[in-house]
Protein backbone atom coordinates (compact mmCIF):
# COMPACT_ATOMS: atom_id res chain seq x y z
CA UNK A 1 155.95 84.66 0.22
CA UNK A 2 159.03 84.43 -2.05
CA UNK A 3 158.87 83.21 -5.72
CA UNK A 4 160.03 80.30 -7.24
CA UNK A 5 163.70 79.61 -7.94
CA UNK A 6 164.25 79.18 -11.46
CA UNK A 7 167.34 78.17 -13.66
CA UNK A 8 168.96 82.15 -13.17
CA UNK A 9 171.21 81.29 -10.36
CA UNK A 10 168.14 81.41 -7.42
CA UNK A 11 166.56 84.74 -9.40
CA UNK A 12 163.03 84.99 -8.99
CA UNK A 13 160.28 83.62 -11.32
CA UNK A 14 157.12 86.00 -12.27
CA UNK A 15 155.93 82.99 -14.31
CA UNK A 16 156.85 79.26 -15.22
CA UNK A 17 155.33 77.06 -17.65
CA UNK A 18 155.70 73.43 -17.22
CA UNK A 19 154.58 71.63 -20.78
CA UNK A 20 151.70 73.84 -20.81
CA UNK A 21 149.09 73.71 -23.44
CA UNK A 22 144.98 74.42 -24.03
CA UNK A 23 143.12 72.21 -26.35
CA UNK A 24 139.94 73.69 -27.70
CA UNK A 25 137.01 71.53 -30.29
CA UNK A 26 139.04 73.08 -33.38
CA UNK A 27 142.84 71.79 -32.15
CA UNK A 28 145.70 72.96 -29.66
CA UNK A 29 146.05 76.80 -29.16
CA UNK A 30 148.69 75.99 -27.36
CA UNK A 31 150.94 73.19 -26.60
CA UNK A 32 153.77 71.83 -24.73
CA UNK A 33 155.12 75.25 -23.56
CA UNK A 34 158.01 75.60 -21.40
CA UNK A 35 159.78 78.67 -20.12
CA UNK A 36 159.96 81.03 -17.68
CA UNK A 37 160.06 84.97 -17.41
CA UNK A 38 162.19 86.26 -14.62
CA UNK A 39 161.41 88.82 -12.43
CA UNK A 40 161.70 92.45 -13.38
CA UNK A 41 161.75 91.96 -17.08
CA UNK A 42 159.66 93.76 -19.57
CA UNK A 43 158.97 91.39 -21.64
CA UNK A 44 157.32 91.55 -25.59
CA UNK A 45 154.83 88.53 -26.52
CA UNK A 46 155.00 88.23 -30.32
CA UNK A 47 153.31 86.14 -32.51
CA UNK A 48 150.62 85.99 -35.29
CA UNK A 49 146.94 85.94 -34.85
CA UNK A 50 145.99 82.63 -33.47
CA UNK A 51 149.84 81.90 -31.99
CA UNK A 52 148.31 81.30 -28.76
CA UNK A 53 149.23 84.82 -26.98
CA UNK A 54 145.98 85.49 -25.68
CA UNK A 55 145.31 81.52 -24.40
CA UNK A 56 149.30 81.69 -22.47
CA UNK A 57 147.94 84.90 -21.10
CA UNK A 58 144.23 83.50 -19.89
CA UNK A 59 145.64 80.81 -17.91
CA UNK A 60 148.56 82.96 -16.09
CA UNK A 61 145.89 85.14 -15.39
CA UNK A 62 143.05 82.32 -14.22
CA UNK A 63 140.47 83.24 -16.65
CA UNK A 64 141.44 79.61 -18.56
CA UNK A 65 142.39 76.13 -17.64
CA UNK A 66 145.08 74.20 -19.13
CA UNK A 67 144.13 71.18 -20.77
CA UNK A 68 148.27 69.87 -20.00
CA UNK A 69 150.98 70.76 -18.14
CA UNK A 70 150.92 73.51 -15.34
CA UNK A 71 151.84 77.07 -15.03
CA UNK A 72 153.25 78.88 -11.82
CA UNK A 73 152.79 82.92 -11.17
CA UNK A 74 155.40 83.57 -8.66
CA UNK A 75 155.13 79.84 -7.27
CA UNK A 76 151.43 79.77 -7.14
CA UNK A 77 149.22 78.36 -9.05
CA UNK A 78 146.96 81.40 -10.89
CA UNK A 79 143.71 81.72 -8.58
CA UNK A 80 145.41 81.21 -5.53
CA UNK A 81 145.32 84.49 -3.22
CA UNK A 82 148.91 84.95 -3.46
CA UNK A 83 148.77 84.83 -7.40
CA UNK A 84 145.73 86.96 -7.32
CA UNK A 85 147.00 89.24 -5.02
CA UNK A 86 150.34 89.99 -7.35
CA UNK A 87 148.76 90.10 -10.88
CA UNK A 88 146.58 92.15 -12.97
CA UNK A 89 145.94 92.13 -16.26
CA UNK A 90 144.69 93.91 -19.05
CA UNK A 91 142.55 92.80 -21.72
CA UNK A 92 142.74 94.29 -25.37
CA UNK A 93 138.64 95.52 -24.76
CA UNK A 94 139.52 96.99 -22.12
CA UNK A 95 135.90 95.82 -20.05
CA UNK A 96 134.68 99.07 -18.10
CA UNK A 97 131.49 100.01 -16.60
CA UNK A 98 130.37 102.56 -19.28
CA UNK A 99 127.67 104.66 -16.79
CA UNK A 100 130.53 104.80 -14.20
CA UNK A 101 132.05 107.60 -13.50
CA UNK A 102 136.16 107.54 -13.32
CA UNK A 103 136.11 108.78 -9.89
CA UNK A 104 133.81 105.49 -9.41
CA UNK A 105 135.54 103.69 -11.50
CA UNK A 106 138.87 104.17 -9.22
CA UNK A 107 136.70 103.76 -6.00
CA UNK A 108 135.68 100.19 -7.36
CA UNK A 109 139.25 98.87 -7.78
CA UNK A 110 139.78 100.67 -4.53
CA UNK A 111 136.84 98.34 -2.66
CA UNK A 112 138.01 95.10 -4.46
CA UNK A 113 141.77 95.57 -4.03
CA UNK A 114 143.12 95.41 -0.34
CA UNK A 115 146.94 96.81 -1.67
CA UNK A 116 145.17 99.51 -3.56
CA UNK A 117 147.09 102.58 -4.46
CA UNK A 118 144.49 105.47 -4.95
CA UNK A 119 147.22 108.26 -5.64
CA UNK A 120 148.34 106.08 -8.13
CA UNK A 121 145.66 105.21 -10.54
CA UNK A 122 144.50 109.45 -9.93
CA UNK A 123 147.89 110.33 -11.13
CA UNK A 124 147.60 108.42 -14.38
CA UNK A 125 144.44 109.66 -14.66
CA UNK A 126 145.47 113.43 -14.20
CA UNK A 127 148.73 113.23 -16.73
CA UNK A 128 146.07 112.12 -19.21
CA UNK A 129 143.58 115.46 -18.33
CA UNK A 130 140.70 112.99 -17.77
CA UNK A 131 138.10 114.50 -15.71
CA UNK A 132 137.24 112.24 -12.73
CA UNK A 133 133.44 112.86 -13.20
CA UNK A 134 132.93 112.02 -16.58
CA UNK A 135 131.18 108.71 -17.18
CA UNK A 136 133.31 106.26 -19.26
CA UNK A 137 130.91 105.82 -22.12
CA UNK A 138 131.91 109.33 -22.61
CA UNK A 139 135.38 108.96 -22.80
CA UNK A 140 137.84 108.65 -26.22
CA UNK A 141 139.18 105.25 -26.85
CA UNK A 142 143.09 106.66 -25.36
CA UNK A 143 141.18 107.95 -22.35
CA UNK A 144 139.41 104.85 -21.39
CA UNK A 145 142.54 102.85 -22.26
CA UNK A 146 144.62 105.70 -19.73
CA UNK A 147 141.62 104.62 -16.80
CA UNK A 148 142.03 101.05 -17.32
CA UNK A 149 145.83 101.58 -17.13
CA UNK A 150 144.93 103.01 -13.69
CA UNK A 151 143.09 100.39 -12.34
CA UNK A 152 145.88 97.91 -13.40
CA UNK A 153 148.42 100.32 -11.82
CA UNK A 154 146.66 101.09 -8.40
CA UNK A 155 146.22 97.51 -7.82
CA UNK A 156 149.98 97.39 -7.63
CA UNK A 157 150.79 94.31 -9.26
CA UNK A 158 154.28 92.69 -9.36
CA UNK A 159 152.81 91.29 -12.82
CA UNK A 160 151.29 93.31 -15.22
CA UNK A 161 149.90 91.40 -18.19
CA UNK A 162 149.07 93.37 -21.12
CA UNK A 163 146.74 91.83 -23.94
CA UNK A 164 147.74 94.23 -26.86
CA UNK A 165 146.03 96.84 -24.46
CA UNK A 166 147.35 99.80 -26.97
CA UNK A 167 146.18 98.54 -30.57
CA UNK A 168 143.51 100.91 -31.17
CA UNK A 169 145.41 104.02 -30.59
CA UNK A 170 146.67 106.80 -32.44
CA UNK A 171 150.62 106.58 -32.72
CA UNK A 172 150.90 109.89 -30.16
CA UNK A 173 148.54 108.39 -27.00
CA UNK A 174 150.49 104.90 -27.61
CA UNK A 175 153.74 106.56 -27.17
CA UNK A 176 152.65 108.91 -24.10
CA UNK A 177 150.96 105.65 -22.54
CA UNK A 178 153.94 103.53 -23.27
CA UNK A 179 156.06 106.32 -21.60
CA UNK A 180 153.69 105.84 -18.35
CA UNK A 181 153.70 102.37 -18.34
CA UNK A 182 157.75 101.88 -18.71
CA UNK A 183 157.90 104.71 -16.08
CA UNK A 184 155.10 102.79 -13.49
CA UNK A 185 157.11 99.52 -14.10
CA UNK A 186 160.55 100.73 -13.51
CA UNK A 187 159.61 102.64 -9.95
CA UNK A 188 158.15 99.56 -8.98
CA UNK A 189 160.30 96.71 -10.07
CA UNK A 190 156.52 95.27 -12.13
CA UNK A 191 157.48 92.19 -14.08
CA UNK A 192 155.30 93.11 -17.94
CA UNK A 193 154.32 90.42 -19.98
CA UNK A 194 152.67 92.42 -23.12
CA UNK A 195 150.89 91.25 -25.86
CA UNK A 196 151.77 93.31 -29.45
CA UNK A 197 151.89 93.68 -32.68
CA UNK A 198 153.94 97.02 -32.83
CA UNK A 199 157.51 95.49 -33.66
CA UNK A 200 159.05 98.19 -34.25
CA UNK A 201 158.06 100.11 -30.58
CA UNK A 202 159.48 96.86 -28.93
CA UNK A 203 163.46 98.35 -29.63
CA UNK A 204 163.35 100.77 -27.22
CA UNK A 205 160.80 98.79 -24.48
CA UNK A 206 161.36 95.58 -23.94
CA UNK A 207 164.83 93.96 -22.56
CA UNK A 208 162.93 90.42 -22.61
CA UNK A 209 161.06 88.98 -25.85
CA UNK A 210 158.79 85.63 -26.08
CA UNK A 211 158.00 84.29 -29.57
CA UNK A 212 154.92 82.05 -30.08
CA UNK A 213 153.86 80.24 -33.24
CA UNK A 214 151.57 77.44 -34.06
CA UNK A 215 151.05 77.25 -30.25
CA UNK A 216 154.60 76.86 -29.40
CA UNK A 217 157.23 78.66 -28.09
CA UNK A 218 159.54 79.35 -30.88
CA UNK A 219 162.35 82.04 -29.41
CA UNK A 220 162.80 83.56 -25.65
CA UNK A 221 165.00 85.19 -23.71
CA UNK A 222 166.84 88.64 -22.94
CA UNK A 223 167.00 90.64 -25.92
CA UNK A 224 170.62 91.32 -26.03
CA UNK A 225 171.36 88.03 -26.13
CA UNK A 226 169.26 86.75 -28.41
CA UNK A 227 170.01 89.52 -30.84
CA UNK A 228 173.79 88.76 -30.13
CA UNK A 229 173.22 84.93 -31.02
CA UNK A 230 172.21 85.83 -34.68
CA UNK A 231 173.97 87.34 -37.89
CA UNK A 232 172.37 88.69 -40.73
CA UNK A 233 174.13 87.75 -43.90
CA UNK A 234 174.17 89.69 -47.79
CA UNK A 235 176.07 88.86 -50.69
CA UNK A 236 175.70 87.15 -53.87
CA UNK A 237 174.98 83.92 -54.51
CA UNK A 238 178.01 81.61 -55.05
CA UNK A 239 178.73 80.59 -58.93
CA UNK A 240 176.68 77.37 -60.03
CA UNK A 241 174.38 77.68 -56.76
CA UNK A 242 170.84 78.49 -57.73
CA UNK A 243 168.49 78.07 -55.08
CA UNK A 244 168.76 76.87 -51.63
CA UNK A 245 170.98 77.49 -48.59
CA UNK A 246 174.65 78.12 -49.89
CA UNK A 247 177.33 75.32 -49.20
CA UNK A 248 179.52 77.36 -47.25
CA UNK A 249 176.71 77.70 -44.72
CA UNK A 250 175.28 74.42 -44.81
CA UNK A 251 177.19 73.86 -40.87
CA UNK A 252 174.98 76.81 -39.65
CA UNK A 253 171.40 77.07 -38.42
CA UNK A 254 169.77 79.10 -41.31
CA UNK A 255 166.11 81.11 -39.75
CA UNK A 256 165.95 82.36 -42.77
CA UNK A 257 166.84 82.79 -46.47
CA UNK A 258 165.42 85.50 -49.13
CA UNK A 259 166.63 85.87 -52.54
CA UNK A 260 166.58 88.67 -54.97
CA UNK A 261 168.11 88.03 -58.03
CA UNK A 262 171.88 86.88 -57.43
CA UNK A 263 171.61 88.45 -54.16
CA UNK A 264 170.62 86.53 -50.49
CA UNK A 265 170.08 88.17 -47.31
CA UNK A 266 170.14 85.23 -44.49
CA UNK A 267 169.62 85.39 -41.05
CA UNK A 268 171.90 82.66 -39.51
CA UNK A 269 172.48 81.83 -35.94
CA UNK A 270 176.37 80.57 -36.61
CA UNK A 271 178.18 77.45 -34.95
CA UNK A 272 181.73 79.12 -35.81
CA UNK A 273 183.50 81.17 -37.69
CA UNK A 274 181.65 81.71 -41.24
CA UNK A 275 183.05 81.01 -44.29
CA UNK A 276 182.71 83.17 -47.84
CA UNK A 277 182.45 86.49 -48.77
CA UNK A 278 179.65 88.10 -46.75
CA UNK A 279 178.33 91.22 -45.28
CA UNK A 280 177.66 90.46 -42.08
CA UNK A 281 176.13 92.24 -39.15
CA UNK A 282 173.96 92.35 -35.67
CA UNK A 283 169.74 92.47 -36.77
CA UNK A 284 167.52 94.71 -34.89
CA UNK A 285 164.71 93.36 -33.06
CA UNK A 286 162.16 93.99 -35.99
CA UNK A 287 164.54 92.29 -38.46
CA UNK A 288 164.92 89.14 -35.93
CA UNK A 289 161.34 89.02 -34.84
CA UNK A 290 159.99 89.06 -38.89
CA UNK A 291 162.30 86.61 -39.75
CA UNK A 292 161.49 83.92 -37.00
CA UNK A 293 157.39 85.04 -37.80
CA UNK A 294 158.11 84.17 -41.36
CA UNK A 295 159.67 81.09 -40.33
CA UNK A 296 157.57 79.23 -38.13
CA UNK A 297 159.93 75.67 -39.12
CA UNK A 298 162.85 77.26 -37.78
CA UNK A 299 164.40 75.45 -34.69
CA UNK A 300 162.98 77.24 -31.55
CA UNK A 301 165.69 79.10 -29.10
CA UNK A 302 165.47 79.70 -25.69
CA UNK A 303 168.30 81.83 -23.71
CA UNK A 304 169.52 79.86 -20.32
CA UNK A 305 167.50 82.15 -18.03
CA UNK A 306 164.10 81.40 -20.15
CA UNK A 307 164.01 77.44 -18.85
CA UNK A 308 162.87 76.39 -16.20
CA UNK A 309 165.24 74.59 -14.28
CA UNK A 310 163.90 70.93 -13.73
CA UNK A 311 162.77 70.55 -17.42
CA UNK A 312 165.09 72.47 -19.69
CA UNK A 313 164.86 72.50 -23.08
CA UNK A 314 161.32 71.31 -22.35
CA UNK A 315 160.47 71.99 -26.42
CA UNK A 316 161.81 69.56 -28.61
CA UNK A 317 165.20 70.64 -30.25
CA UNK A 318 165.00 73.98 -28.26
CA UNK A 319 168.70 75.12 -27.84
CA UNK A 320 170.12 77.29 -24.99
CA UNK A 321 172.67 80.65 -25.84
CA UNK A 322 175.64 80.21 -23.64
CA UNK A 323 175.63 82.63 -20.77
């Protein structure tokens, strides 16, 4: 069954939201979200605690309902057998039978999963020098996370979602992990949707990025371009200007503005050609993401290929980068 058409020119969607939020007895956790993540993309969620990551994630992946809107998982509603059939996804605990075995571990996702891939999930397992019949109470926290990757990977997904599945690693099993996972998703074409905190491991992972704040959608799109639609800005603070965004920039969207002493440093996403005596040059991804995390009132920006086609712009004052 093919996708759903979305606003990249008949490319596939993995996932489109539709003014999609989840009300809980203490407020919204997340509301009035529209986008959509193409197909093929790695893709970084960011946000703080409480941004609504884990909620967005829940209802792609059926274990929530949306109180509004509706979401789509390659044109299906989540639950549906074709949505089921296509995702998997991966909690941050990780839920395993502790007094399995792995080898019964595998054989379980291998009964419940009719596309199963059993040389798959044993080759994860093997790269990590797991033994197959040790029980997984046994296991170190990178080994059970490795045999968890496995069953996500021998279910074959075309979407993987990842719930910060790597946060309670060491630094060297995140990095060999993150080496499998880039390498499983690439042979296969897997769309990732993943849940982190590690900014600074997103540089060299991710070609798609999703910011969430306050329950909203705040910044989304490929990274390139989003990184290309911003400038950072240094330089002293014009004569008789003490506080506040400079005059000279006042015509620009200003994320963000910090101040030590005389001097400002300024992300800016320009409308033109900027005026004073600046340095100027591209963030990285950790700069951009900090700033926009620091600056939850900035206007939101979504890349053309992030909206979905019959509602763009569906958050108020979102703004599309021209293709």
């Amino acid at each position: 069954m093919a996708g759903a058409a979305g606003a990249g020119g008949g490319e596939e969607s993995a996932i489109e939201a539709y003014g999609t939020g989840k009300k809980y007895r203490r407020g919204w956790a997340l509301k009035d979200c529209s986008f959509r993540l193409p197909a093929g993309r790695i893709c970084g969620l960011v946000g703080p605690n409480g941004a609504g990551k884990t909620t967005l994630m829940g209802i792609a992946a059926d274990l929530l309902e949306p109180t509004a809107g509706t979401l789509r998982v390659f044109g299906s509603a989540p639950g549906s057998d074709e949505a089921n059939r296509r995702t998997a996804f991966l909690a941050q605990e990780k839920p395993l039978f502790r007094r399995f075995t792995v080898a019964e571990t595998l054989r379980l996702g291998r009964e419940l999963n009719p596309g199963w891939d059993q040389q798959a999930a044993e080759n994860i397992v093997r790269a990590g020098n797991v033994p197959f019949e040790a029980k997984i109470g046994t296991l170190s926290g990178g080994q059970r996370t490795r045999v968890a990757f496995a069953l996500a990977f021998g279910k074959r997904p075309d979407l993987l979602l990842l719930d910060e599945p790597m946060s309670d690693l060491d630094p060297l099993v995140r990095h060999e992990l993150m080496g499998t996972l880039m390498a499983e998703a690439a042979e296969h074409g897997t769309t990732v949707l993943m849940s982190t905190h590690m900014l600074a491991e997103l540089e060299n992972v991710c070609d798609y990025l999703m910011v969430i704040a306050d329950g909203g959608l705040r910044l989304a799109g490929e990274v390139d371009e989003l990184l290309a639609a911003h400038t950072l800005l240094t330089g002293a603070r014009p004569d008789g200007e003490t506080a506040g965004v400079p005059a000279s920039l006042a015509r620009h969207t200003v994320v963000e503005s910090r101040t030590s002493g005389r001097q400002v440093t300024m992300l800016v996403r320009p409308t033109g050609p900027i005026d004073g005596v600046w340095q100027s040059e591209t963030p990285n991804l950790e700069e951009l993401l900090l700033a926009y995390l620091r600056s939850p009132q900035a206007p939101p920006l979504l890349t053309a290929s992030s909206q979905v086609s019959d509602r763009v712009g569906g958050q108020d004052g979102a703004k599309a980068v021209a293709a």
